[in-house]
N, C-alpha and C. Protein backbone atom coordinates (compact mmCIF):
# COMPACT_ATOMS: atom_id res chain seq x y z
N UNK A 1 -53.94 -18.74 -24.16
CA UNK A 1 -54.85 -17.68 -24.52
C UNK A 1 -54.57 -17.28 -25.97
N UNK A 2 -55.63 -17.24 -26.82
CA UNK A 2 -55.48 -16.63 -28.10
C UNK A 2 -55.32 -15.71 -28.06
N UNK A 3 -54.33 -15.07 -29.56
CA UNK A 3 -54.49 -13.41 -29.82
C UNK A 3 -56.07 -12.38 -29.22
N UNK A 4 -56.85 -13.06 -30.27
CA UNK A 4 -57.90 -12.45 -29.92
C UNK A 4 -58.58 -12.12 -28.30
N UNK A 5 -58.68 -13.22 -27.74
CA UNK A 5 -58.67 -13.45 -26.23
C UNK A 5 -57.86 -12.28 -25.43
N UNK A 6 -56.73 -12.14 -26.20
CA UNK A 6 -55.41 -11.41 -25.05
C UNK A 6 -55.90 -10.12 -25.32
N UNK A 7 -56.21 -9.35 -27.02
CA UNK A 7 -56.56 -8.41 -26.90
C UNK A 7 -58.01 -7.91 -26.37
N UNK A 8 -59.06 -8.72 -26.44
CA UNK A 8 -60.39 -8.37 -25.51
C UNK A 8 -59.56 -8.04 -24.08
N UNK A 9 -58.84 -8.60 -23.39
CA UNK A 9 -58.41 -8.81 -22.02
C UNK A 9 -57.92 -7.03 -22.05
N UNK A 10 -57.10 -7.32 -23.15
CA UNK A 10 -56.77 -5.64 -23.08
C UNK A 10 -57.96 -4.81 -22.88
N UNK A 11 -58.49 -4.83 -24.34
CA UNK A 11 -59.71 -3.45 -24.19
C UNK A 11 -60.70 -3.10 -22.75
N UNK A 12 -60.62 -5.05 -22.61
CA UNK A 12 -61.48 -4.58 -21.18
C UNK A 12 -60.96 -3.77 -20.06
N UNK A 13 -60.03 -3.95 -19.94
CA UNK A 13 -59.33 -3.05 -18.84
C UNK A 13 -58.67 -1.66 -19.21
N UNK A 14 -59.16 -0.84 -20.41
CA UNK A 14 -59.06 0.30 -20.80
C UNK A 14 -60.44 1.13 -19.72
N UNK A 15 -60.20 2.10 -19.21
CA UNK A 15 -60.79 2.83 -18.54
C UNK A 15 -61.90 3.29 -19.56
N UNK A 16 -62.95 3.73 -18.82
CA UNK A 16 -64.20 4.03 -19.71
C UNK A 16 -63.75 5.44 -20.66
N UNK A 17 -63.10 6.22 -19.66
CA UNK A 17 -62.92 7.44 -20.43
C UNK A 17 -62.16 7.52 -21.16
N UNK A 18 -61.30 6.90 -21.34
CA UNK A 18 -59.94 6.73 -22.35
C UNK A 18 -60.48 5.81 -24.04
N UNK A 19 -61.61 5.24 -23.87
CA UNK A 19 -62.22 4.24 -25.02
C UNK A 19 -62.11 5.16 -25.88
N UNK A 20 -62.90 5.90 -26.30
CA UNK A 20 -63.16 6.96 -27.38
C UNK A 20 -61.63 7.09 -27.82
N UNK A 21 -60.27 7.18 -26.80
CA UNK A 21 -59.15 7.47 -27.93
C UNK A 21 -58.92 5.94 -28.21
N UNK A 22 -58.87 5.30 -27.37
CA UNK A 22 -58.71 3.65 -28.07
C UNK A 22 -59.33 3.27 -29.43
N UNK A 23 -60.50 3.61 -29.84
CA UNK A 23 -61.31 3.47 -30.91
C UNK A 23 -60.37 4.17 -31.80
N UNK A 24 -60.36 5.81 -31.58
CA UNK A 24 -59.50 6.47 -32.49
C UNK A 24 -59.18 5.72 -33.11
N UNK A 25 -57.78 5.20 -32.45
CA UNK A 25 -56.65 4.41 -32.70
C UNK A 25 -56.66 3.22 -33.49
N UNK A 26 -57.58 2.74 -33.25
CA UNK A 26 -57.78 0.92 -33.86
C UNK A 26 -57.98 1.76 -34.67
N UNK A 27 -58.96 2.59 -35.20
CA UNK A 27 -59.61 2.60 -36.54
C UNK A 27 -58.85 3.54 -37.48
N UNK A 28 -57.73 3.65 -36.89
CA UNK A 28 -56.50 4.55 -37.75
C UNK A 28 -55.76 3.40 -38.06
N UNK A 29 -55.07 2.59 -37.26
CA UNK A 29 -54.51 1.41 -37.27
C UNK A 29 -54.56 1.02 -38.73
N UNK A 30 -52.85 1.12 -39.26
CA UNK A 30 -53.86 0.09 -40.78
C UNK A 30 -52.60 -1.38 -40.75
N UNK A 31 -53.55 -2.49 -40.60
CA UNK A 31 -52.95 -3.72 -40.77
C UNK A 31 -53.43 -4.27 -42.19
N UNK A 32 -53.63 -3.69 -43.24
CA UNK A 32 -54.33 -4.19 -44.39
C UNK A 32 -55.64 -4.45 -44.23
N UNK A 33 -56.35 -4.50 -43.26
CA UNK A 33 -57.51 -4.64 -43.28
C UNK A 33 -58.28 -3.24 -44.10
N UNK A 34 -59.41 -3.25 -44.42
CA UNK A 34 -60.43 -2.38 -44.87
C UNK A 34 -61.21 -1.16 -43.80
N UNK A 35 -61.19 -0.25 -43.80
CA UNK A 35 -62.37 0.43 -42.91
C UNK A 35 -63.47 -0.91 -42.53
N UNK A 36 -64.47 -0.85 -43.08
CA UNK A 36 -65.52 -1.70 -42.84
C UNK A 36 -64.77 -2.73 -42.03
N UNK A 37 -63.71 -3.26 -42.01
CA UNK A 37 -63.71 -4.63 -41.59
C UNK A 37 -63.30 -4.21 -39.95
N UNK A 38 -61.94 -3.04 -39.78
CA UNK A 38 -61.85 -2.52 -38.44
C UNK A 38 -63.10 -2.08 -38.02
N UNK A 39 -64.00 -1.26 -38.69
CA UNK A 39 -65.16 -0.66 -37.75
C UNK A 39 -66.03 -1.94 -37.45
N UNK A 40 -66.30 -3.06 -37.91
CA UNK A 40 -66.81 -4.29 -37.69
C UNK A 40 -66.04 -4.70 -36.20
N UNK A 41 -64.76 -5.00 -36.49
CA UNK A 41 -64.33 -5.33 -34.94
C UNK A 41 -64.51 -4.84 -33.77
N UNK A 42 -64.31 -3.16 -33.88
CA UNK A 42 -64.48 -2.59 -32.81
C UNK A 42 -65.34 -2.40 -32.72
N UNK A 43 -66.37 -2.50 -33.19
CA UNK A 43 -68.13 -2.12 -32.98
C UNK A 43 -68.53 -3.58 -32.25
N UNK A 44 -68.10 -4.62 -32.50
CA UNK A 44 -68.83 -5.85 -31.91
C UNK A 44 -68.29 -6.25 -31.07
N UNK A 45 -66.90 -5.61 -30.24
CA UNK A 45 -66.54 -6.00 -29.27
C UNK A 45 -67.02 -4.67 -27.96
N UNK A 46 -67.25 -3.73 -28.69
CA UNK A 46 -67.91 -2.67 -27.56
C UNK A 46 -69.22 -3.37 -27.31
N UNK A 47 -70.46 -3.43 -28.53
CA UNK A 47 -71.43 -4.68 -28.25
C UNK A 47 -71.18 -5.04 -27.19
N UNK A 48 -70.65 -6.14 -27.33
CA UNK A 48 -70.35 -7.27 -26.55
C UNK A 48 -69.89 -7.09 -24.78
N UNK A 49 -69.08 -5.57 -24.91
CA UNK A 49 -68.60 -5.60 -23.32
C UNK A 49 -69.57 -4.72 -22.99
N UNK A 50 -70.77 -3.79 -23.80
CA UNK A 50 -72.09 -3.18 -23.19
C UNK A 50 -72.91 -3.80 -23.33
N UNK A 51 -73.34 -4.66 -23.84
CA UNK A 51 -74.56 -5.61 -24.06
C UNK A 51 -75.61 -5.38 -22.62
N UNK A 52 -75.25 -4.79 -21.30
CA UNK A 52 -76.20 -5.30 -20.57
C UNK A 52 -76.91 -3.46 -20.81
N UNK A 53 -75.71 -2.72 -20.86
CA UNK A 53 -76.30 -1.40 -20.52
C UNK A 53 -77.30 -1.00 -21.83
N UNK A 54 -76.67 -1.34 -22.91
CA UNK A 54 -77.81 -1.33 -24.54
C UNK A 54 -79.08 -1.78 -24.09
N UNK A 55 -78.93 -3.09 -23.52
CA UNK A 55 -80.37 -4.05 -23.07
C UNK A 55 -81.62 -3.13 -22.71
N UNK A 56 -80.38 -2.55 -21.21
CA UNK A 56 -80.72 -1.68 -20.05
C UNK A 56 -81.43 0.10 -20.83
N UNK A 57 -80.93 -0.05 -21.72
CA UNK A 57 -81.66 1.93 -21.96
C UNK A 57 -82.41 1.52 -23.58
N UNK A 58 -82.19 0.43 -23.86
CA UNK A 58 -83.48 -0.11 -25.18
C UNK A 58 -84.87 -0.42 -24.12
N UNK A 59 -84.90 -0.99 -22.72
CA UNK A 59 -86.55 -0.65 -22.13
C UNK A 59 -87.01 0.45 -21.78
């Protein structure tokens, strides 16, 4: 399993109500990356694990 892989595995199994501090967190997080580049990650992996419910309240 890749890094990346292991941490999706994580986020997914973060409880719904607890996300909002998870986000906090990443986006305090500083690994040298840029703002833009953390809010890029965590924005396209929430995407990605709501994709059906976005679908679902865009009809």
């Amino acid at each position: 399993m890749s890094e990346k892989d292991y941490a999706k595995s994580i986020i997914d199994i973060i409880p719904e109500e607890n996300m909002d501090e998870v986000i906090e967190y990443l986006l305090n997080f500083s690994v040298g990356k840029n703002d833009d580049e953390k809010f890029g990650l965590v924005s396209k992996h929430i995407l990605e694990k709501y994709r059906k419910a976005f679908e679902e309240l865009a009809k």
